[in-house]
PDB file of N, CA and C in Angstrom:
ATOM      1  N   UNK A   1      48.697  33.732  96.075  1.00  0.00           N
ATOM      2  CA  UNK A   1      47.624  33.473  95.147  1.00  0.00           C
ATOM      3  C   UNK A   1      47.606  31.992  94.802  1.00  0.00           C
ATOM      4  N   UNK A   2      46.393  31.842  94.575  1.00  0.00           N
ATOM      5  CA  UNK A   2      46.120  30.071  93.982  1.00  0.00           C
ATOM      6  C   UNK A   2      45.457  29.600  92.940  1.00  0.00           C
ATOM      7  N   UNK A   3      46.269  28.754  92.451  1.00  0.00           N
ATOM      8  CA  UNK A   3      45.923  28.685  91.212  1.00  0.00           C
ATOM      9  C   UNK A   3      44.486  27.258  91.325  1.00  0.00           C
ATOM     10  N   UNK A   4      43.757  27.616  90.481  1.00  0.00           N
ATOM     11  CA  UNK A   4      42.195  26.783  90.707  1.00  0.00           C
ATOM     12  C   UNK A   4      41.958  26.301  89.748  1.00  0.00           C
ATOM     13  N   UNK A   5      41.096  25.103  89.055  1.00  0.00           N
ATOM     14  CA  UNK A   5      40.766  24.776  87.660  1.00  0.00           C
ATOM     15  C   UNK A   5      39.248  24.436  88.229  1.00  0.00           C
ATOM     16  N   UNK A   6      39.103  25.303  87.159  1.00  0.00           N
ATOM     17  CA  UNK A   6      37.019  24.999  87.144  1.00  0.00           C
ATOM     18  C   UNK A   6      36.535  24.868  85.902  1.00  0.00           C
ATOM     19  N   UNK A   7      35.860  23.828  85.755  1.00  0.00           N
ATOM     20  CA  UNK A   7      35.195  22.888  84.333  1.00  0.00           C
ATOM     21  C   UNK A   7      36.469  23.515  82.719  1.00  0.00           C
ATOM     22  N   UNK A   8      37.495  22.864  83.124  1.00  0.00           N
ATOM     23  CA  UNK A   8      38.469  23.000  82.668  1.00  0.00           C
ATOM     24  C   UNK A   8      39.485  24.294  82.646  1.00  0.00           C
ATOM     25  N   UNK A   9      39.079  25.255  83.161  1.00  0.00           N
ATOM     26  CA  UNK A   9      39.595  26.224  83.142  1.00  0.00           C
ATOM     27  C   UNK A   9      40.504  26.790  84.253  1.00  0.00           C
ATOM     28  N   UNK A  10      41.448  27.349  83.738  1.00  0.00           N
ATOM     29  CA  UNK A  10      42.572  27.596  85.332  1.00  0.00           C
ATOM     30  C   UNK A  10      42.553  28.962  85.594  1.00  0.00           C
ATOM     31  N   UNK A  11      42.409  29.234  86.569  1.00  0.00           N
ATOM     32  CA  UNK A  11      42.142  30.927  87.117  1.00  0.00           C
ATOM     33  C   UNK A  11      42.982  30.635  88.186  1.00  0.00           C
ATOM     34  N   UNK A  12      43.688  32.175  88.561  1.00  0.00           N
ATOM     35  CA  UNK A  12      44.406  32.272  89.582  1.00  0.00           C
ATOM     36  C   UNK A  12      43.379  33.008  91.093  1.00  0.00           C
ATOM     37  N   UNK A  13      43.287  32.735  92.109  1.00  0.00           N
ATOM     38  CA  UNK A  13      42.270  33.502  92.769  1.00  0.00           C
ATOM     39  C   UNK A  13      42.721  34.799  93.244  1.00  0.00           C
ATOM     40  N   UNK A  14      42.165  35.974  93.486  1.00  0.00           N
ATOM     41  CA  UNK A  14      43.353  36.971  94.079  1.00  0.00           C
ATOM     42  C   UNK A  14      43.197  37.229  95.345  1.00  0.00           C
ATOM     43  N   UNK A  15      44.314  38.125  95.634  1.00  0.00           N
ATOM     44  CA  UNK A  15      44.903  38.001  96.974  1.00  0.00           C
ATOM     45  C   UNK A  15      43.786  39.042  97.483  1.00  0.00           C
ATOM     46  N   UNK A  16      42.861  39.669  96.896  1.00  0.00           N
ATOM     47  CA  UNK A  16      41.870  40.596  97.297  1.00  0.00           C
ATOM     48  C   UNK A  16      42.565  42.100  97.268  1.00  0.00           C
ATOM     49  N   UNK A  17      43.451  42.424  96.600  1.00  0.00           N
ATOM     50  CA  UNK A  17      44.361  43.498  96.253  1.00  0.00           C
ATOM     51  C   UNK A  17      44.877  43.406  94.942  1.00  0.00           C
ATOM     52  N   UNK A  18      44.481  44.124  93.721  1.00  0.00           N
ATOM     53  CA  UNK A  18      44.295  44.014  92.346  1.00  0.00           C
ATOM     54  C   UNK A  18      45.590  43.939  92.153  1.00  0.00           C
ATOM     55  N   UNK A  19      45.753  45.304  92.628  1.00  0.00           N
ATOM     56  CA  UNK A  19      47.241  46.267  92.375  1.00  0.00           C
ATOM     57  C   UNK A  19      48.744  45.069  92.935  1.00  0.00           C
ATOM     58  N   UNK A  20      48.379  44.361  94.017  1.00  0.00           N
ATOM     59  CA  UNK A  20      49.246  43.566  94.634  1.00  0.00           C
ATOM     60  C   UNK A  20      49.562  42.039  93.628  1.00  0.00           C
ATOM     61  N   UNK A  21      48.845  41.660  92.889  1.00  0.00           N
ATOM     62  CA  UNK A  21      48.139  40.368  92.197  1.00  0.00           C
ATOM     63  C   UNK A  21      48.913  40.687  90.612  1.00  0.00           C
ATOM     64  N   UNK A  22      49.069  42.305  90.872  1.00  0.00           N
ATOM     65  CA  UNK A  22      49.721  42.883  89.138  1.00  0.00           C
ATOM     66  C   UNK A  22      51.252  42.784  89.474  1.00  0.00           C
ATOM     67  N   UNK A  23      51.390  42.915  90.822  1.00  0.00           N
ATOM     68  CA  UNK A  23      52.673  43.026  91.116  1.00  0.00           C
ATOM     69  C   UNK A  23      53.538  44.676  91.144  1.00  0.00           C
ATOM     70  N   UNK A  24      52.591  45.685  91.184  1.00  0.00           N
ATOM     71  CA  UNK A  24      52.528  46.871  91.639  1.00  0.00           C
ATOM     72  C   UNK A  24      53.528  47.158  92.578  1.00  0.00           C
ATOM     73  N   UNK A  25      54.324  48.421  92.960  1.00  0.00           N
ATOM     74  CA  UNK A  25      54.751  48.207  93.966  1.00  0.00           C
ATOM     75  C   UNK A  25      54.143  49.270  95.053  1.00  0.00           C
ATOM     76  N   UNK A  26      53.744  49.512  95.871  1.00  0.00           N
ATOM     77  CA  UNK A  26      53.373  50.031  97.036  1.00  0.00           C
ATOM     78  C   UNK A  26      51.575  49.861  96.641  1.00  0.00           C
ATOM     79  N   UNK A  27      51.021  48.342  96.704  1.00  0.00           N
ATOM     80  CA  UNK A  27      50.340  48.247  96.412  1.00  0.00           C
ATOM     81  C   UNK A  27      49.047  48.332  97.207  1.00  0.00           C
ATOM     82  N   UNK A  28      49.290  48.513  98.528  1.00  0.00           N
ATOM     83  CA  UNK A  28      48.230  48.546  99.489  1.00  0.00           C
ATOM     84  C   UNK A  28      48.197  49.847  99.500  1.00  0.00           C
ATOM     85  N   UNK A  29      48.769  50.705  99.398  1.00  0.00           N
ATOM     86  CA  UNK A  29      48.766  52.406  99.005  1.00  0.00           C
ATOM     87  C   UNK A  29      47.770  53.314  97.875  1.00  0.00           C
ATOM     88  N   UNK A  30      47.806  51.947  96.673  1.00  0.00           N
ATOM     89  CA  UNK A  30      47.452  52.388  95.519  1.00  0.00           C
ATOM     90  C   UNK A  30      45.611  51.581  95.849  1.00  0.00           C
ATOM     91  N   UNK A  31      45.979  50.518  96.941  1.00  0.00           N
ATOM     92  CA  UNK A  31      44.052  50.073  96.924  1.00  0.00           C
ATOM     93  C   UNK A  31      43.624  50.983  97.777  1.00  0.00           C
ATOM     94  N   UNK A  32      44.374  51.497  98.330  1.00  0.00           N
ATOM     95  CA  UNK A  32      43.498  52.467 100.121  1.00  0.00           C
ATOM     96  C   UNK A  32      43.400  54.057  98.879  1.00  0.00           C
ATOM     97  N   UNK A  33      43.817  54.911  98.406  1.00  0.00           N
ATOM     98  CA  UNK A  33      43.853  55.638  97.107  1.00  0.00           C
ATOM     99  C   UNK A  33      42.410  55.501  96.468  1.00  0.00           C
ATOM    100  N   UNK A  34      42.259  53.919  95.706  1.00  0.00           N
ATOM    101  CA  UNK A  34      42.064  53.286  95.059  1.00  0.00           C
ATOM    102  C   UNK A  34      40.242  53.225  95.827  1.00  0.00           C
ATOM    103  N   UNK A  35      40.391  53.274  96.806  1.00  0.00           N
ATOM    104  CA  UNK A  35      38.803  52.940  97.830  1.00  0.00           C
ATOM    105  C   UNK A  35      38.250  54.477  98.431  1.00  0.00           C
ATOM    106  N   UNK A  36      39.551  55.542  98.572  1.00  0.00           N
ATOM    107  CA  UNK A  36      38.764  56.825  98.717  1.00  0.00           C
ATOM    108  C   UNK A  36      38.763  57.241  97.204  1.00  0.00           C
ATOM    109  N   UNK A  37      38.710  57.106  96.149  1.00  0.00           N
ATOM    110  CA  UNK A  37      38.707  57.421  95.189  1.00  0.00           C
ATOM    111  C   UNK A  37      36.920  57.229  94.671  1.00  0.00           C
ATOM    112  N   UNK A  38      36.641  56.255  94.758  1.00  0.00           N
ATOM    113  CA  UNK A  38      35.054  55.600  95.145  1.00  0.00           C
ATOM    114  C   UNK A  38      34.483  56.419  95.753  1.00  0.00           C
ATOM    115  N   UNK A  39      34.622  56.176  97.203  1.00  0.00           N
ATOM    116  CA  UNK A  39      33.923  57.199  98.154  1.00  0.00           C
ATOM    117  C   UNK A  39      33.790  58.393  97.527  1.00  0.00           C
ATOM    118  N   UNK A  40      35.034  59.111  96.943  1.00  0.00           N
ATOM    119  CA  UNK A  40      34.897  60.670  95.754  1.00  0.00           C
ATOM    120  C   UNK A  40      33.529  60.301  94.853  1.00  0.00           C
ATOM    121  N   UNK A  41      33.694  59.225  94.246  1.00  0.00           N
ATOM    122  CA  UNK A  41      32.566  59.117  92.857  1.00  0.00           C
ATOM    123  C   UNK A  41      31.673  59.052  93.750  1.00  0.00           C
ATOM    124  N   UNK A  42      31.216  58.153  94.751  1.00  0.00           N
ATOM    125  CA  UNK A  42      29.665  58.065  95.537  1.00  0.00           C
ATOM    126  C   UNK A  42      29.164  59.629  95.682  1.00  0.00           C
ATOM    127  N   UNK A  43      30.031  60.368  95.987  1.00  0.00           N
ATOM    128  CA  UNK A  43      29.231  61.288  96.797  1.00  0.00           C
ATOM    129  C   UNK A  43      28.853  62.840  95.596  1.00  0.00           C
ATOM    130  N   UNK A  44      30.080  62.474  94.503  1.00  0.00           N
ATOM    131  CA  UNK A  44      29.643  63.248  93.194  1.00  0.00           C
ATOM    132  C   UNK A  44      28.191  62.787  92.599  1.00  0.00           C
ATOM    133  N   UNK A  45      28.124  61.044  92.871  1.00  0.00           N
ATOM    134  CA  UNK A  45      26.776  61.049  91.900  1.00  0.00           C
ATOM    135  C   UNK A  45      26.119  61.039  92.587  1.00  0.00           C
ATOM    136  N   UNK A  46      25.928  61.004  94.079  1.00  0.00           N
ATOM    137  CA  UNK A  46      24.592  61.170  95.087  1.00  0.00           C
ATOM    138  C   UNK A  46      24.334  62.487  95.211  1.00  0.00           C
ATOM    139  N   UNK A  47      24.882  63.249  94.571  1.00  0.00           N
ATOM    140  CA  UNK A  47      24.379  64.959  94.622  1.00  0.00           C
ATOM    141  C   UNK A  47      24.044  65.884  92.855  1.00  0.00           C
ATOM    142  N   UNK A  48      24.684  64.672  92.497  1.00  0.00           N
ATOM    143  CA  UNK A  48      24.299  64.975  91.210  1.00  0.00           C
ATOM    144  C   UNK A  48      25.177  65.566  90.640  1.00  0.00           C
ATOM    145  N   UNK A  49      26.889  66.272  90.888  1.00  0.00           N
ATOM    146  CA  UNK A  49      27.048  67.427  90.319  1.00  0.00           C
ATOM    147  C   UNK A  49      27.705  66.816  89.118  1.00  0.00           C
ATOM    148  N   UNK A  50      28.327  68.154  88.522  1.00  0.00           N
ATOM    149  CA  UNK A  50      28.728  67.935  87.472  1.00  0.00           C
ATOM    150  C   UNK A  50      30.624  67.772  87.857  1.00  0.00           C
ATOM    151  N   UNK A  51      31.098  67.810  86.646  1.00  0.00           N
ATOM    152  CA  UNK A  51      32.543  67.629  87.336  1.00  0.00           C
ATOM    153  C   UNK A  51      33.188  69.069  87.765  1.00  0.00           C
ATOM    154  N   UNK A  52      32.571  70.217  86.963  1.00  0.00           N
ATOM    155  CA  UNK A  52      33.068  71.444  87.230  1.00  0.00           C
ATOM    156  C   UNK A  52      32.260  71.479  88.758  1.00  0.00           C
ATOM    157  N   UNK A  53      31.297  71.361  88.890  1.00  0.00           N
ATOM    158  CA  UNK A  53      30.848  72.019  90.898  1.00  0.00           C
ATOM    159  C   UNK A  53      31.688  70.690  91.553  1.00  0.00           C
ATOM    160  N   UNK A  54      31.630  69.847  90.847  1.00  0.00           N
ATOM    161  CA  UNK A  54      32.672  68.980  91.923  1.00  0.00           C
ATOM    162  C   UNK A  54      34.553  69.696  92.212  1.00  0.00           C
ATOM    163  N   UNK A  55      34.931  69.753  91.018  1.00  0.00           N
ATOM    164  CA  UNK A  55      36.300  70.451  91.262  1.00  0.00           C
ATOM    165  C   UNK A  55      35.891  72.124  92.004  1.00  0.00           C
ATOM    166  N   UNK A  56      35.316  72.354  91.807  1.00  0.00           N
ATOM    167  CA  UNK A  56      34.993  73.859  92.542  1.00  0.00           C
ATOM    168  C   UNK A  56      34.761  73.653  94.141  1.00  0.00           C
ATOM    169  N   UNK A  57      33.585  72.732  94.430  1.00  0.00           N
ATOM    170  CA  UNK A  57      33.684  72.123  96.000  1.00  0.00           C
ATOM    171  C   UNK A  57      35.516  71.502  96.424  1.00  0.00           C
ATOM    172  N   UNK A  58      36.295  70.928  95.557  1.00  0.00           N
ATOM    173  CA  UNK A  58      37.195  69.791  96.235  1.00  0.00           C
ATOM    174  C   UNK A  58      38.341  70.606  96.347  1.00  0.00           C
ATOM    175  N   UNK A  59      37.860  72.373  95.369  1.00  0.00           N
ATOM    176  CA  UNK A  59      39.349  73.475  95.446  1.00  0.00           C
ATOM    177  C   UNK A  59      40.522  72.745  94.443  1.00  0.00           C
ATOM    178  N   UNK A  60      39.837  72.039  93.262  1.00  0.00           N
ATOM    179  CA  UNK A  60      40.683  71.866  92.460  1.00  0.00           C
ATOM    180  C   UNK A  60      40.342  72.117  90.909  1.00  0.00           C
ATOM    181  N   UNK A  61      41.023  71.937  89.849  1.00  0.00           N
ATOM    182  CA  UNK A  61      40.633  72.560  88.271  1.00  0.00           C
ATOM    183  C   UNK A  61      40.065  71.064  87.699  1.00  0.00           C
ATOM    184  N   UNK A  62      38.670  71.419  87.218  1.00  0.00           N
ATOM    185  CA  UNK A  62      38.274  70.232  86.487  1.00  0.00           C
ATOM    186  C   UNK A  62      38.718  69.303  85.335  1.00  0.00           C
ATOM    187  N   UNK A  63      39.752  69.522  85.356  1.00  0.00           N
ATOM    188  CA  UNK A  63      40.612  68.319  84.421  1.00  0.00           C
ATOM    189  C   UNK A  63      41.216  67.380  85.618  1.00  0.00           C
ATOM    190  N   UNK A  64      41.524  67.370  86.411  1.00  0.00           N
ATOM    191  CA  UNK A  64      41.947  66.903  87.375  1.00  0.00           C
ATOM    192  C   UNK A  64      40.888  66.191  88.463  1.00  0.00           C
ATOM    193  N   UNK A  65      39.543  66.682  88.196  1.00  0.00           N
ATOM    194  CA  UNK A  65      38.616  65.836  88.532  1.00  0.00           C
ATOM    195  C   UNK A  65      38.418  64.450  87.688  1.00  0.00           C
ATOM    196  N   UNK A  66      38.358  64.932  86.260  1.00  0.00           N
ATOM    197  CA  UNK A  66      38.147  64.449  85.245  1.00  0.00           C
ATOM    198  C   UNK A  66      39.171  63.410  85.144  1.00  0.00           C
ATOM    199  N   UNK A  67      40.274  63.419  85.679  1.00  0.00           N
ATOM    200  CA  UNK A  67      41.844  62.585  85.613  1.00  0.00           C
ATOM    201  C   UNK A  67      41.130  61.491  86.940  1.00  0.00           C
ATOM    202  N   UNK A  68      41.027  61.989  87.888  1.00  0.00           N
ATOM    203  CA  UNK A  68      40.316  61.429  89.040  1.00  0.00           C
ATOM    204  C   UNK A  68      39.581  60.008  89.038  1.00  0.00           C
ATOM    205  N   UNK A  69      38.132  60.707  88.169  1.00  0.00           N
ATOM    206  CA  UNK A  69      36.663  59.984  88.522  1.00  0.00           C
ATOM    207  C   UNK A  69      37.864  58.776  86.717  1.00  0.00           C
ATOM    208  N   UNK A  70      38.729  58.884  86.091  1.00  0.00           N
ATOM    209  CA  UNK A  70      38.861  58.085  85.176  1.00  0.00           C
ATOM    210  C   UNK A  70      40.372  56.998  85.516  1.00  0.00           C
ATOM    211  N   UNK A  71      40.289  57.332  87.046  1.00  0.00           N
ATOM    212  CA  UNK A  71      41.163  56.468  87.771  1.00  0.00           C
ATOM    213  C   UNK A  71      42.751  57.302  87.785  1.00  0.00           C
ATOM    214  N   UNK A  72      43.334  58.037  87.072  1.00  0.00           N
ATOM    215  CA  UNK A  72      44.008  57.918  87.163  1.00  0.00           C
ATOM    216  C   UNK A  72      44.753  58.688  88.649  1.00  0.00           C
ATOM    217  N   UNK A  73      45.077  58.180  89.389  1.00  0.00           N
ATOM    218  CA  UNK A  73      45.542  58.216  90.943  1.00  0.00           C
ATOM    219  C   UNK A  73      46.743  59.216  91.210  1.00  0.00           C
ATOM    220  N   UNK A  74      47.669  58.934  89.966  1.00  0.00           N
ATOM    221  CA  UNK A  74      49.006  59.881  89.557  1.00  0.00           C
ATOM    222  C   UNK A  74      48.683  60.689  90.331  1.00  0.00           C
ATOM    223  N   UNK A  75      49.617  61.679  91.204  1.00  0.00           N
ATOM    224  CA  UNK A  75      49.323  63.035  91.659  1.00  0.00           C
ATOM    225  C   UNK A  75      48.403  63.279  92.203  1.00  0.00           C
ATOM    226  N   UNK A  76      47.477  62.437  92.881  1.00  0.00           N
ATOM    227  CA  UNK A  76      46.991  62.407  94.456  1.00  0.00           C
ATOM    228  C   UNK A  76      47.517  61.806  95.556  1.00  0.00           C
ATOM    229  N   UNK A  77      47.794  62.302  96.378  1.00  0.00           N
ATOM    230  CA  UNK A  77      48.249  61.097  97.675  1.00  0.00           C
ATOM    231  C   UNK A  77      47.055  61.464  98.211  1.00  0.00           C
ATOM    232  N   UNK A  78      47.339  60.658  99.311  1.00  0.00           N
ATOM    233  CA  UNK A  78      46.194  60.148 100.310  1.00  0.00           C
ATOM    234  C   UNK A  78      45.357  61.033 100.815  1.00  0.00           C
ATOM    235  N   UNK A  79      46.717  62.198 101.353  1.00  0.00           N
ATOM    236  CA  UNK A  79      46.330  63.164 101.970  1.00  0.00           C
ATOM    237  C   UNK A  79      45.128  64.332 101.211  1.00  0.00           C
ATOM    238  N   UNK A  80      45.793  64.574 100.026  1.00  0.00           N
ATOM    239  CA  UNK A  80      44.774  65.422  98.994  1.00  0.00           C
ATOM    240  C   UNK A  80      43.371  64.703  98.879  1.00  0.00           C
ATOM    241  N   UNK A  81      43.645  63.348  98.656  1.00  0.00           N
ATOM    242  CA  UNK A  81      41.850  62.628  98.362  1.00  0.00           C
ATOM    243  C   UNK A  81      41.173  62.732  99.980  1.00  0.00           C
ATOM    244  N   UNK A  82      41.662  63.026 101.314  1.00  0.00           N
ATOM    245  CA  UNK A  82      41.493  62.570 102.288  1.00  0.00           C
ATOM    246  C   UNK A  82      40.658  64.003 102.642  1.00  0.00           C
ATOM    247  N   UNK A  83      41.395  65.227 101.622  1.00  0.00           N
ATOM    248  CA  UNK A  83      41.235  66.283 102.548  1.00  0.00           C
ATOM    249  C   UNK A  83      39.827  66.777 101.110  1.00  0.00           C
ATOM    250  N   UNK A  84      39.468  66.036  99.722  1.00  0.00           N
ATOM    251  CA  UNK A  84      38.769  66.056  98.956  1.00  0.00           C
ATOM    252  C   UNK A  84      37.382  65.983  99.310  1.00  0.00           C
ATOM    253  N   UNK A  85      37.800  64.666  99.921  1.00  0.00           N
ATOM    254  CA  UNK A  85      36.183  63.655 100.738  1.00  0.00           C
ATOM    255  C   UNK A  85      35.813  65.210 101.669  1.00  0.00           C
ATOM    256  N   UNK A  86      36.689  65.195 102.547  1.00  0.00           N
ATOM    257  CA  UNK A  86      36.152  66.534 103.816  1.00  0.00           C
ATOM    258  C   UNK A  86      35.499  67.805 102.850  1.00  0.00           C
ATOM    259  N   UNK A  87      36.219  68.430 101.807  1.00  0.00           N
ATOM    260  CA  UNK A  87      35.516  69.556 101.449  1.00  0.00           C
ATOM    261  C   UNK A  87      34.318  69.086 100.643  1.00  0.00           C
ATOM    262  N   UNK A  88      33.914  67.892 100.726  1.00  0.00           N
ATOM    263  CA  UNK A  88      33.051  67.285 100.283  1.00  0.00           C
ATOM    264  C   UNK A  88      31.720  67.555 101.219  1.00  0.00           C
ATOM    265  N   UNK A  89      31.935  67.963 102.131  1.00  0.00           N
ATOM    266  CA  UNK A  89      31.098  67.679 103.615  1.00  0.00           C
ATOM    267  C   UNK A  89      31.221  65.939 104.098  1.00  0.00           C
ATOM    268  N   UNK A  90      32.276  65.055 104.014  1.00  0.00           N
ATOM    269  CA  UNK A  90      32.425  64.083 104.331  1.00  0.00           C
ATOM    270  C   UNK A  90      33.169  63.731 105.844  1.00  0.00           C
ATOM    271  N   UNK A  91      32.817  62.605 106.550  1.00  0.00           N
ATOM    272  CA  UNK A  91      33.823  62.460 107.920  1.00  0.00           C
ATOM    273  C   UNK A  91      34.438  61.288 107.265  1.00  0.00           C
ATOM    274  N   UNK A  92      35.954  61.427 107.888  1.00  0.00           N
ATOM    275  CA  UNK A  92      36.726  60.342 107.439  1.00  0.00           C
ATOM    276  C   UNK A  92      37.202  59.631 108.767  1.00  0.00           C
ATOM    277  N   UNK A  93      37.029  58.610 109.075  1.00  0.00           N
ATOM    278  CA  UNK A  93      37.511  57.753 109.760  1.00  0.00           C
ATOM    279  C   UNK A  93      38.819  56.510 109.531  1.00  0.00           C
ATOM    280  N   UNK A  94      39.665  56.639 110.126  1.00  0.00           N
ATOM    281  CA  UNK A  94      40.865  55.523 109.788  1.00  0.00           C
ATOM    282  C   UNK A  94      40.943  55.229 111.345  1.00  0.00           C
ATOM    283  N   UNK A  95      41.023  53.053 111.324  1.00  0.00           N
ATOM    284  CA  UNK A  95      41.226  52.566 112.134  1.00  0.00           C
ATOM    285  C   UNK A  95      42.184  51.744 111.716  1.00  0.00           C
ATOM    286  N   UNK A  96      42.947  51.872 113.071  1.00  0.00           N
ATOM    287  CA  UNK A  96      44.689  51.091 112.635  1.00  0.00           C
ATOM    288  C   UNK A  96      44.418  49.525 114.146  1.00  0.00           C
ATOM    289  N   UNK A  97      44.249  48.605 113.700  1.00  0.00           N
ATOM    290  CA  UNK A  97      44.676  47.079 114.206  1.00  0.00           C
ATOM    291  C   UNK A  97      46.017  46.864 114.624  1.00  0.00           C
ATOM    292  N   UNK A  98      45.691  46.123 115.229  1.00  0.00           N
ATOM    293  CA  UNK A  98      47.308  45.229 115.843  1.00  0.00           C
ATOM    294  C   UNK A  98      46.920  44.011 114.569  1.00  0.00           C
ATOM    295  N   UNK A  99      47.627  43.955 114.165  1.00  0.00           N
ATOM    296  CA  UNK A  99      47.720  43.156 112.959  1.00  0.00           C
ATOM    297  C   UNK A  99      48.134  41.675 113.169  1.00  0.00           C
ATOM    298  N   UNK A 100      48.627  41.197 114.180  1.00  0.00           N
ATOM    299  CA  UNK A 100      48.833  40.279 114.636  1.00  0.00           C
ATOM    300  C   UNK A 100      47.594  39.653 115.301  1.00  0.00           C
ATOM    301  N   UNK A 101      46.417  40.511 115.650  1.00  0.00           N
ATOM    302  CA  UNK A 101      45.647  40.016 116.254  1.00  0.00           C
ATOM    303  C   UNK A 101      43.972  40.514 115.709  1.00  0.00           C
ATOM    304  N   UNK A 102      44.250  41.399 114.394  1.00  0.00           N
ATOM    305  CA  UNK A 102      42.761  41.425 114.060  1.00  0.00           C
ATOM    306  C   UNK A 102      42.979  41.863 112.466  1.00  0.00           C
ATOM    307  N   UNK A 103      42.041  41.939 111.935  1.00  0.00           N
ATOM    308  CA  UNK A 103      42.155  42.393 110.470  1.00  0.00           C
ATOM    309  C   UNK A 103      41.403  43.438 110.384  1.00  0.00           C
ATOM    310  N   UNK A 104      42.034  44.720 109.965  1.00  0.00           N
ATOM    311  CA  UNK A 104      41.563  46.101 109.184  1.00  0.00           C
ATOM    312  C   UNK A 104      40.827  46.231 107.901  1.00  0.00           C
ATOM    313  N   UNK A 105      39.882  47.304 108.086  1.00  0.00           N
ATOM    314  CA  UNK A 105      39.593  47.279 106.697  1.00  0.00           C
ATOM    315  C   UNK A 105      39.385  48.733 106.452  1.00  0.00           C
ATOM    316  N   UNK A 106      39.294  49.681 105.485  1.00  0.00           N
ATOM    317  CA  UNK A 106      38.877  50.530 105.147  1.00  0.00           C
ATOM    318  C   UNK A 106      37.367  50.585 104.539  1.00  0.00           C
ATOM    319  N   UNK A 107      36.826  51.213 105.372  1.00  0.00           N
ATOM    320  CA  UNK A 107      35.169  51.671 105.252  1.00  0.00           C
ATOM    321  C   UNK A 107      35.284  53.006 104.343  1.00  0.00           C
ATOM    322  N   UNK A 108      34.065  52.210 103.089  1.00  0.00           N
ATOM    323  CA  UNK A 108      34.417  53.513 102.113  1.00  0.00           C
ATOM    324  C   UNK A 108      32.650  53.673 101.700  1.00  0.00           C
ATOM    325  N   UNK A 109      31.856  53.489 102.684  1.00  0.00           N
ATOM    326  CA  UNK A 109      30.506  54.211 102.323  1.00  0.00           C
ATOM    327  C   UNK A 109      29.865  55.224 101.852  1.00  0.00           C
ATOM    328  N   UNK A 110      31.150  56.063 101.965  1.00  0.00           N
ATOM    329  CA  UNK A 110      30.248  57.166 101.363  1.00  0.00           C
ATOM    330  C   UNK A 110      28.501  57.163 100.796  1.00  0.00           C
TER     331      UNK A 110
END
């Protein structure tokens, strides 16, 4: 990170990873989480539902939606939000780079 001064003011710029910048630890875990978690909200408010037909579609109890859409990540892994998006009627795509030779990103259009 770098530190910048603009019309007197010093800001640090970030590394483009919130969670990494807080000093988080498994922080590229908690932004990839953090980006299907989104994709979850896109596709709740592009259909309109409520949080109960959303936990009823995702096969889970609406407090836990409700824990969800208010960030809190606790007690989802990847796999549960991964397999959320699908009972969503969603396709999930993950592309893995040679990292040495290109940069990845996670596509979260929903």
């Amino acid at each position: 990170m770098q530190k910048r001064t603009r019309n007197g003011t010093t800001f640090t710029e970030s590394s483009g990873n919130v969670f990494a910048d807080m000093g988080l630890p498994n922080a590229d875990e908690l932004l990839f989480k953090a980006d299907l978690v989104i994709a979850i909200t896109k596709v709740i408010e592009r259909h309109g539902w409520t949080q109960s037909q959303a936990a009823k579609r995702a096969g889970i109890d609406q407090p836990k939606i409700s824990a969800l859409l208010s960030g809190a990540l606790r007690g989802f892994s990847v796999d549960r939000l991964l397999k959320i998006l699908i009972r969503f009627g969603q396709d999930v795509e993950i592309r893995v780079f040679d990292s040495k030779t290109a940069v990845g990103s996670v596509n979260v259009a929903a």
